[in-house]
Protein backbone atom coordinates (compact mmCIF):
# COMPACT_ATOMS: atom_id res chain seq x y z
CA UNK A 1 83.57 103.08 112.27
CA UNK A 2 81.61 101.11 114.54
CA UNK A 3 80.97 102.29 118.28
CA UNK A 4 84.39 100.72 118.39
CA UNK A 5 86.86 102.50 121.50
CA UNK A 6 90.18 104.06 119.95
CA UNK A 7 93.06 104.12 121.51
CA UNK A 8 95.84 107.31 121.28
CA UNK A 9 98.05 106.40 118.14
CA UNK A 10 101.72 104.94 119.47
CA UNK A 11 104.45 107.26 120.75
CA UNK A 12 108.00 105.91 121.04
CA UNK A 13 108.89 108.47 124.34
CA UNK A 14 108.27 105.43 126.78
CA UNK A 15 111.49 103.66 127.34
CA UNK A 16 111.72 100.04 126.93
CA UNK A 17 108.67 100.01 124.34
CA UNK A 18 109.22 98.56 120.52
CA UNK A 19 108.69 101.93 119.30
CA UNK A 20 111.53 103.31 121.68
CA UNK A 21 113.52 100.93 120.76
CA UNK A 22 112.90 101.10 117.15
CA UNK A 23 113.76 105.10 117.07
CA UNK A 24 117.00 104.86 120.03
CA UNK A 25 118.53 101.41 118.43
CA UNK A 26 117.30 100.24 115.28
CA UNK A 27 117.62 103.70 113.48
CA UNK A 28 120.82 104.41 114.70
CA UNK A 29 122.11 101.19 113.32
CA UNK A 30 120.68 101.42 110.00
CA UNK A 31 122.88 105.10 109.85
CA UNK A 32 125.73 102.56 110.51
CA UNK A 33 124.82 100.05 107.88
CA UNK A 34 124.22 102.32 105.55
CA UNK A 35 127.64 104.16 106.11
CA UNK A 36 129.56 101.01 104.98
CA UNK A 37 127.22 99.93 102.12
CA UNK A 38 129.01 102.73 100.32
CA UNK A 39 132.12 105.09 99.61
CA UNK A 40 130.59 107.84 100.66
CA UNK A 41 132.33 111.43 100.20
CA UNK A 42 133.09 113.78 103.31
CA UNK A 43 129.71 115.75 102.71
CA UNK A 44 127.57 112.66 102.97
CA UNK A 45 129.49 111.36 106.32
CA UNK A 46 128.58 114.75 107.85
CA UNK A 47 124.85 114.64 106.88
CA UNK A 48 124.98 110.97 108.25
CA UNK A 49 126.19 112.30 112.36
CA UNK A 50 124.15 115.32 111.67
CA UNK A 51 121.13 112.94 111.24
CA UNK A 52 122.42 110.15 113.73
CA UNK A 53 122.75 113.37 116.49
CA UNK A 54 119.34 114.85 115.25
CA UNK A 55 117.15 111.37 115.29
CA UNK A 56 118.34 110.83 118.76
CA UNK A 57 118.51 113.39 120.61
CA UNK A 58 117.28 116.50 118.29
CA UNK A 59 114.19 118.21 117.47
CA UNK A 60 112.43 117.63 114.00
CA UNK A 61 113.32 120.16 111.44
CA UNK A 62 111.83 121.73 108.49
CA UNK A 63 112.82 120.19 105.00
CA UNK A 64 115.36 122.83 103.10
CA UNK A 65 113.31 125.35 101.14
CA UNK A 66 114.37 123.71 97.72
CA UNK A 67 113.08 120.59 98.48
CA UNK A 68 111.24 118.93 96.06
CA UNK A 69 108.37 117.55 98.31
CA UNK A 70 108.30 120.43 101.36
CA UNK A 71 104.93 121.03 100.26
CA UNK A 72 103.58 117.18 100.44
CA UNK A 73 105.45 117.17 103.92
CA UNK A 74 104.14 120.03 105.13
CA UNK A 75 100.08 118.63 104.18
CA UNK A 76 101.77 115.29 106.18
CA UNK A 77 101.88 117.17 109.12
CA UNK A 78 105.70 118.55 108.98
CA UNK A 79 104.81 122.29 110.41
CA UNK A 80 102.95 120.71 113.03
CA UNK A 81 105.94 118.52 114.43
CA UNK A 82 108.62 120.90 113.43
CA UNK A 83 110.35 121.48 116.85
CA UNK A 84 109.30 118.65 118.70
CA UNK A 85 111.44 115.50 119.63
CA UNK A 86 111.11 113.09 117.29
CA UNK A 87 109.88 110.69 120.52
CA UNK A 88 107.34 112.72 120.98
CA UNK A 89 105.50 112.78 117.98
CA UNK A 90 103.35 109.91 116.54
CA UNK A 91 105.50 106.78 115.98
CA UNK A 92 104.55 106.33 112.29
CA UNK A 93 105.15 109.62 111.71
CA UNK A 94 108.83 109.52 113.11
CA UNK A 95 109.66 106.42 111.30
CA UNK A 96 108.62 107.66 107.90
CA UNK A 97 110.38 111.00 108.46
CA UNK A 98 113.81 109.04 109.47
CA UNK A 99 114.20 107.50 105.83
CA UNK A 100 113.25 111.27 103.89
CA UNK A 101 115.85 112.39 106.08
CA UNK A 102 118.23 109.96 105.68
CA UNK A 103 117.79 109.64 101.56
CA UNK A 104 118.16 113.61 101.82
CA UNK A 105 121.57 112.92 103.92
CA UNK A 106 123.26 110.72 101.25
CA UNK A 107 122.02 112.71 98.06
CA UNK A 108 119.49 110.16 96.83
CA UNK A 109 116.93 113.66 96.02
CA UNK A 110 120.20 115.00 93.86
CA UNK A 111 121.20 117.15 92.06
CA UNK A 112 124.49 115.48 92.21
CA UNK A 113 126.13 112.23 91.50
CA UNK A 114 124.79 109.96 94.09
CA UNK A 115 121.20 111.08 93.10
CA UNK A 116 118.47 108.29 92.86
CA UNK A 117 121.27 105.71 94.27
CA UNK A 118 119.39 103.12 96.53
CA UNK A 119 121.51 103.46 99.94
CA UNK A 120 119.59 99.69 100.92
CA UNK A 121 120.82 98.03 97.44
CA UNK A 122 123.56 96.25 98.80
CA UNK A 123 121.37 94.58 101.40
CA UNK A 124 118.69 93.79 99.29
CA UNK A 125 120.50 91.93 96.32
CA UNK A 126 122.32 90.14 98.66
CA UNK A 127 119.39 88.76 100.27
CA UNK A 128 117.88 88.20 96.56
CA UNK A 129 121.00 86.31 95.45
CA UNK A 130 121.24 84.07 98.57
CA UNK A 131 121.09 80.15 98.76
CA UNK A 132 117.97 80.42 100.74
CA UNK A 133 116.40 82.41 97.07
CA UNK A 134 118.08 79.36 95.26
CA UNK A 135 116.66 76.64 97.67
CA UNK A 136 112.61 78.40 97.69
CA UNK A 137 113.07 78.77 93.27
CA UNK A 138 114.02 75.45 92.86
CA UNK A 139 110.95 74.12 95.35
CA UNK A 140 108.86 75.35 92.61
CA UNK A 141 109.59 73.06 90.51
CA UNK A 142 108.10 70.44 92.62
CA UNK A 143 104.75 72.48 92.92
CA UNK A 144 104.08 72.76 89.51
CA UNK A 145 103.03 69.18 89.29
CA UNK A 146 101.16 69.47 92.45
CA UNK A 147 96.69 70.50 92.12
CA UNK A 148 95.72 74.26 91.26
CA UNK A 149 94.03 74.99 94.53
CA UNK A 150 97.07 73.24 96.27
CA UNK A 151 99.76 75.51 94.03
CA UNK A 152 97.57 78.48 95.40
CA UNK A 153 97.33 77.85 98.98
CA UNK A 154 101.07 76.94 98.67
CA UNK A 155 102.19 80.55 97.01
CA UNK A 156 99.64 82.59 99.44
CA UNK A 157 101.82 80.90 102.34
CA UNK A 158 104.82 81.48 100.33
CA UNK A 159 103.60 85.45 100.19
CA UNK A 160 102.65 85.47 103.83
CA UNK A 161 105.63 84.11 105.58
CA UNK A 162 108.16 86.04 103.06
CA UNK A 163 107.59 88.65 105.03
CA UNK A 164 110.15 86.66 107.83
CA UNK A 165 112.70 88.16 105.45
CA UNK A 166 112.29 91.83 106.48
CA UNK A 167 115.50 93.37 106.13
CA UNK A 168 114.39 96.26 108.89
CA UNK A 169 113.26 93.46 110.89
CA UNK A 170 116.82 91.65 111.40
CA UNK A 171 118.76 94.57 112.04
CA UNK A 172 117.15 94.59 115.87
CA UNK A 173 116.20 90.84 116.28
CA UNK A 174 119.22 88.78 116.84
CA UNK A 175 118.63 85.29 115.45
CA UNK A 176 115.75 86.09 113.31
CA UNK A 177 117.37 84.70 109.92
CA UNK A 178 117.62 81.42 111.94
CA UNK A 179 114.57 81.31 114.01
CA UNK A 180 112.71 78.29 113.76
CA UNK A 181 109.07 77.51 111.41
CA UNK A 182 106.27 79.79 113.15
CA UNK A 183 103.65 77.35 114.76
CA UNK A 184 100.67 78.91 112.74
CA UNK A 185 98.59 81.46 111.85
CA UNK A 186 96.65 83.58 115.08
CA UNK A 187 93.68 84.28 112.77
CA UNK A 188 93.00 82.67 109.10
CA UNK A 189 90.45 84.12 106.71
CA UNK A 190 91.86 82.39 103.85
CA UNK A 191 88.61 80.80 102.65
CA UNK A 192 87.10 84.30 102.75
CA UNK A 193 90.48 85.84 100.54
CA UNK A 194 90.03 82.41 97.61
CA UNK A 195 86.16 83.57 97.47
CA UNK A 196 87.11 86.92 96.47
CA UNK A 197 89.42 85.61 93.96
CA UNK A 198 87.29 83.52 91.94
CA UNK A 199 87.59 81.48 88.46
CA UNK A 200 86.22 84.10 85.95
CA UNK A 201 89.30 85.86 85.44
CA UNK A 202 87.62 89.39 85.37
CA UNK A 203 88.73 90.39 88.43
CA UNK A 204 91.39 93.06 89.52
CA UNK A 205 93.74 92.51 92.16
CA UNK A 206 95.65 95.21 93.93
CA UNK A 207 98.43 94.18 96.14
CA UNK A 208 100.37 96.80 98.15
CA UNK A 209 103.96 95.37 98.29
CA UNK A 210 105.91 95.69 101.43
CA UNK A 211 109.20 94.42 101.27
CA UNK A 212 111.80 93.30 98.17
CA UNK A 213 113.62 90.52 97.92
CA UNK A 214 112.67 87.18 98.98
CA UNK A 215 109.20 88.52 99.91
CA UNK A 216 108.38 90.42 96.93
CA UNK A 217 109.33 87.27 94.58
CA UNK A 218 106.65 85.43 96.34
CA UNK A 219 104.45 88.20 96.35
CA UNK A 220 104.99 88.43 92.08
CA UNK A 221 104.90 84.27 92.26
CA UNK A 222 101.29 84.42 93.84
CA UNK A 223 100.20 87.14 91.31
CA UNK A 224 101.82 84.91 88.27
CA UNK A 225 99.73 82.24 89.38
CA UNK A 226 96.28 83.89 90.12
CA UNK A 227 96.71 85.48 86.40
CA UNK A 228 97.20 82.13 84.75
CA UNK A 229 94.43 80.37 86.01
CA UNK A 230 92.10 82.55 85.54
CA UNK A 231 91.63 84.03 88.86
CA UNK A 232 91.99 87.68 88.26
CA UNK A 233 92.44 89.09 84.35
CA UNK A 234 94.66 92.27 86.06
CA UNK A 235 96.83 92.78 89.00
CA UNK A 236 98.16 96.25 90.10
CA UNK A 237 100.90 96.15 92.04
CA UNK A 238 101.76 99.06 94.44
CA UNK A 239 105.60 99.56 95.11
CA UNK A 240 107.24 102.67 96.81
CA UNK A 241 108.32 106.06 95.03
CA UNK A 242 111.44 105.82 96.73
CA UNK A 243 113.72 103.61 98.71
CA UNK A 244 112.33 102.71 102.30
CA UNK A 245 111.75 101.16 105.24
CA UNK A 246 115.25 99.65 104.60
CA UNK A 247 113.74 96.74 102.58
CA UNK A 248 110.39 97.80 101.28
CA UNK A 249 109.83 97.58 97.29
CA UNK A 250 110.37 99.87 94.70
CA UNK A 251 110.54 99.37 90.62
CA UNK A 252 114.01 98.87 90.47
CA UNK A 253 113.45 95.98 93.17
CA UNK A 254 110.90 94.78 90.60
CA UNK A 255 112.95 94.05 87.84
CA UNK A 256 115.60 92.70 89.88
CA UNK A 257 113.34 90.21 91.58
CA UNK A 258 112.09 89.63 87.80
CA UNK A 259 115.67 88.93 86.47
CA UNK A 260 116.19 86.65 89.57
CA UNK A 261 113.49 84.88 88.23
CA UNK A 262 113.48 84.57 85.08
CA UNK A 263 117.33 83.79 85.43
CA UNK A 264 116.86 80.58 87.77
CA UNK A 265 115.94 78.26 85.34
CA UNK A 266 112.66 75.15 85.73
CA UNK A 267 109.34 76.84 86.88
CA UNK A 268 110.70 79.93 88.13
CA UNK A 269 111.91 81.33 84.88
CA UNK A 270 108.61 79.80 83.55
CA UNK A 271 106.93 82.54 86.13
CA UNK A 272 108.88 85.11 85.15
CA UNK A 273 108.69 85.23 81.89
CA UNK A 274 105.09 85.22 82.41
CA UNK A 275 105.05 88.30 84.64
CA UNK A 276 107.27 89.92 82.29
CA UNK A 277 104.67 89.64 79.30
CA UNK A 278 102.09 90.65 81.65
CA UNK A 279 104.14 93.94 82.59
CA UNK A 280 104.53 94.54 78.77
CA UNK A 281 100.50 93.86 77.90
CA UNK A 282 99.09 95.47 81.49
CA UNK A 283 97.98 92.93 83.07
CA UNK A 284 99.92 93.59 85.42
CA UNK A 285 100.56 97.22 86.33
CA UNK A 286 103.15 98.94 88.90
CA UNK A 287 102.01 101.89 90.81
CA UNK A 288 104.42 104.56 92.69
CA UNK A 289 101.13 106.48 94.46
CA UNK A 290 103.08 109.25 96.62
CA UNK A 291 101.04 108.16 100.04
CA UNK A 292 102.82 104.67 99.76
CA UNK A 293 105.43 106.44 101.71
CA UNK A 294 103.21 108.75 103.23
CA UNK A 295 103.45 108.90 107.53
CA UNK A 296 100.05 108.57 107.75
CA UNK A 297 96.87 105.82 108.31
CA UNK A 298 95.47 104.65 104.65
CA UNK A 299 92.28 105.86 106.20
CA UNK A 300 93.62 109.50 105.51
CA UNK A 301 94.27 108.67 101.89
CA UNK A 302 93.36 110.90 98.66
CA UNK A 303 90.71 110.44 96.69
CA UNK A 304 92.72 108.99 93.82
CA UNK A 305 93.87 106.03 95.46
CA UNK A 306 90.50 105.31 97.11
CA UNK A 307 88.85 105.26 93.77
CA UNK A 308 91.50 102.81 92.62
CA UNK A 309 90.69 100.62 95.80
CA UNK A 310 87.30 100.88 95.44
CA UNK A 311 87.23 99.51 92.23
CA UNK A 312 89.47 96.57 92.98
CA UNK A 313 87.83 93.20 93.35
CA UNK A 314 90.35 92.53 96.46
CA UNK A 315 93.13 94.88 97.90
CA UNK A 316 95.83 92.79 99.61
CA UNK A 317 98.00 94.76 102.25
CA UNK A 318 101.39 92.90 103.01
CA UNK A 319 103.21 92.97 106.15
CA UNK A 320 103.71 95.15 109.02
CA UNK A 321 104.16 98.33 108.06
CA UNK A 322 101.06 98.36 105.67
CA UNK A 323 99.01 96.65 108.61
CA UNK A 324 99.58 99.33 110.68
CA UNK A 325 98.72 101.89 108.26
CA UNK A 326 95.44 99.92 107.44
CA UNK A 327 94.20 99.54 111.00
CA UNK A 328 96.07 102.73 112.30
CA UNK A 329 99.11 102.72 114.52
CA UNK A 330 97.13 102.32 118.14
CA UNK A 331 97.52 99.85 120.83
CA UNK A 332 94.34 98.52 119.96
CA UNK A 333 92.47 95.56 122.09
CA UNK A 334 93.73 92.41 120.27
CA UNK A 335 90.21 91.36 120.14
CA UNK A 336 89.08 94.50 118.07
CA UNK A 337 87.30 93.34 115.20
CA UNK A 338 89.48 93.81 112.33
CA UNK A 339 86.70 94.63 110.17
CA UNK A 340 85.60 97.73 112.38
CA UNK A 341 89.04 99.10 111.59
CA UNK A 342 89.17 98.82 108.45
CA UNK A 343 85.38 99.60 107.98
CA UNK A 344 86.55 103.03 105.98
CA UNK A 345 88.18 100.60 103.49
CA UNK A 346 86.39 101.55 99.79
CA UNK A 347 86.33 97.93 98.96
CA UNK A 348 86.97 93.91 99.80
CA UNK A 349 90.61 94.24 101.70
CA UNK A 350 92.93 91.71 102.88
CA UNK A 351 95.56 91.65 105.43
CA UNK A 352 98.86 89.02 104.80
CA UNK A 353 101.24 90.22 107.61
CA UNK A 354 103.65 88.27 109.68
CA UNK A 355 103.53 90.03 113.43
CA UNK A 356 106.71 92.18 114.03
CA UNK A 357 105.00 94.98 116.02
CA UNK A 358 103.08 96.01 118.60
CA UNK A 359 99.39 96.83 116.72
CA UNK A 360 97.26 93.92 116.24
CA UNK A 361 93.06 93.67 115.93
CA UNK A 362 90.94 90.96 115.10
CA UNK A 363 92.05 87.91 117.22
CA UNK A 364 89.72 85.87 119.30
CA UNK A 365 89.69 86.27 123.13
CA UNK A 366 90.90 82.30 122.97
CA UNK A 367 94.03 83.08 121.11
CA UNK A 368 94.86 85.77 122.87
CA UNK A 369 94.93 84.37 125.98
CA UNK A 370 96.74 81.46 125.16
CA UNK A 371 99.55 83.50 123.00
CA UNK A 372 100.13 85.62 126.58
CA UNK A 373 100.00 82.63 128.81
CA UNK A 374 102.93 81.13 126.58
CA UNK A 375 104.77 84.46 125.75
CA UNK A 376 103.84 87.33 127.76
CA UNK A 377 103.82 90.05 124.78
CA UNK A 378 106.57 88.85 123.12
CA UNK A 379 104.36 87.18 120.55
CA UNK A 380 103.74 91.18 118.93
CA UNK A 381 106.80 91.20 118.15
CA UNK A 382 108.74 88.13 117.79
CA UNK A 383 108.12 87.57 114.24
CA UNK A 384 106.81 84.04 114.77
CA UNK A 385 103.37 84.29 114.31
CA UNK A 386 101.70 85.33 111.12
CA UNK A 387 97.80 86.37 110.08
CA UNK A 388 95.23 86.53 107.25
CA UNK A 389 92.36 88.60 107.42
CA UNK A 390 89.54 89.77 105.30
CA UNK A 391 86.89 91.89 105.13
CA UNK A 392 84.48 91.85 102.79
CA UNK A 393 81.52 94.83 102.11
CA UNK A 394 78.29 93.43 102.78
């Protein structure tokens, strides 16, 4: 990287932060959601207070010997942190480890009859069969008589502001399903992202997914519509092995967003049908890569997925979560250049991310200024702002 200062990566031991609150509130009340998603049995209630009492006031423990992925863990850093308060140990790191635990604490990892059940299922159907789905399907209908380059622009938008739907998000920001139209984008690189993409149609696109529901069926609407004109001739999608992050995307979110689709009838089911050919021919792939969940920066990634990168013509990160793992999880100078931070990055990468934490690079001094003068630092966090940037090799 450039001669670029780095801050210490984010903690959540300073009271009154986001990631205090995050690991104090937010996971505490997930343990409660989840509860009453389901008819638990006895067993599972007790792993649920063991983990609520353990996340909050415990030290991290080792995974049980038999666990399938105590090995992976342990390269993630587990024996290191083992011991520790989970406030004291990076932020990432301590979010990541709160949803392994908690899958381990309702028997998603098996053997047993709850294995592989999605404890977030209930919230994220829900949120996939709401009126707001119905009302943002039907709109399509409308934009299918409307220019190429305007349908585009339109479904990139669509994809970047889906990410307002963030189940994780809403469980510790009151209001946010009602909070009014964000005033615009704090930095724009969209004419850089459509130059990537161009009309050839021998181009691959991979898009890491972030969250399901009404942000991952924009996410699949925008890759429908770069594969049919021509844009790109593959797209590979990158979904989580498991449930996480409350929200974020797995396969089985896939084909429900799929079915959603290709159930609504007009242009929607028009686009689904489409990605569902393109599923069944490969051009358009799903990947489960094991670091998708990993607790670490995507600048610590294996070789494996770095070749795949590198031979992408444009890598799209979605939303928080992703954005933090792509610039690393550091209070960074807002004015950072984001493409210093992501200067590891094998190939062209993109950032679509809606601003729901406290990590942020790439702004102008301008913009920053005039976000604090009317916000203070709420605007990190709020959810009401939104960004696109690129960086392009050479």
């Amino acid at each position: 990287m450039p001669d670029t200062p780095i801050p210490p990566v984010l903690l959540g031991n300073q009271p009154g932060s986001f990631p205090h609150s995050v690991l104090a509130e937010r996971h505490p009340a997930i343990i409660r959601q989840v509860r009453e998603a389901f008819p638990y049995e006895a067993g599972q209630h007790r792993a649920l207070d063991e983990l609520l009492a353990n996340c909050t006031k415990g030290e991290i423990e080792p995974l049980p010997a038999d666990a399938h992925d105590r090995d992976l863990w342990e390269t993630w850093g587990l024996g290191e942190y083992t011991g520790r308060s989970w406030f004291d140990v990076p932020w990432l790191w301590s979010e990541s480890w709160f949803y392994r635990r908690l899958l381990q604490a309702v028997g998603y990892f098996g053997p047993g009859a709850w294995q592989g059940i999605d404890p977030f299922r209930p919230f994220k159907l829900a949120e996939l069969d709401s009126a707001e789905t119905d009302e943002e399907l039907a709109a399509l209908d409308d934009l299918a008589n409307r220019p190429a380059d305007e349908q585009a622009q339109a479904l990139l938008h669509g994809s970047l502001w889906g990410n307002r739907a963030d189940l994780g998000f809403r469980l510790s920001a009151e209001g946010a399903r009602d909070a009014d139209a964000a005033p615009g984008l704090v930095a724009d690189d969209s004419d850089a992202l459509w130059s990537l993409l161009g009309t050839t149609g021998t181009g691959t696109l991979c898009l890491v997914a972030d969250n399901a529901g009404r942000e991952l069926v924009p996410d699949l609407l925008l890759i429908a519509h770069l594969l049919a004109h021509g844009r790109i001739s593959r797209a590979v999608l990158h979904i989580k092995p498991y449930p996480y992050y409350v929200s974020d995307a797995t396969t089985a979110d896939v084909v429900d967003a799929l079915r959603r689709l290709t159930g609504a009838g007009g242009a929607a089911a028009e686009h689904g049908r489409h990605l569902w050919s393109a599923l069944a021919d490969g051009r358009l792939v799903l990947r489960a890569h094991p670091f998708s969940s990993a607790p670490l920066p995507y600048e610590e990634m294996p070789g494996d997925l770095r070749a795949e990168f590198a031979s992408a013509t444009l890598t799209i990160f979605k939303g928080d979560l992703n954005y933090r793992r792509l610039v690393g999880d550091r209070l960074w100078s807002p004015t950072t250049p984001f493409g210093d931070v992501t200067a590891y990055f094998p190939g062209p990468v993109a950032a679509l991310r809606t601003l729901k934490s406290d990590v942020i690079t790439g702004l102008d001094s301008r913009t920053e200024t005039e976000l604090v003068a009317a916000e203070e630092q709420r605007w990190r966090t709020s959810g009401t702002h939104a960004l696109i940037q690129v960086r392009a090799p050479g």
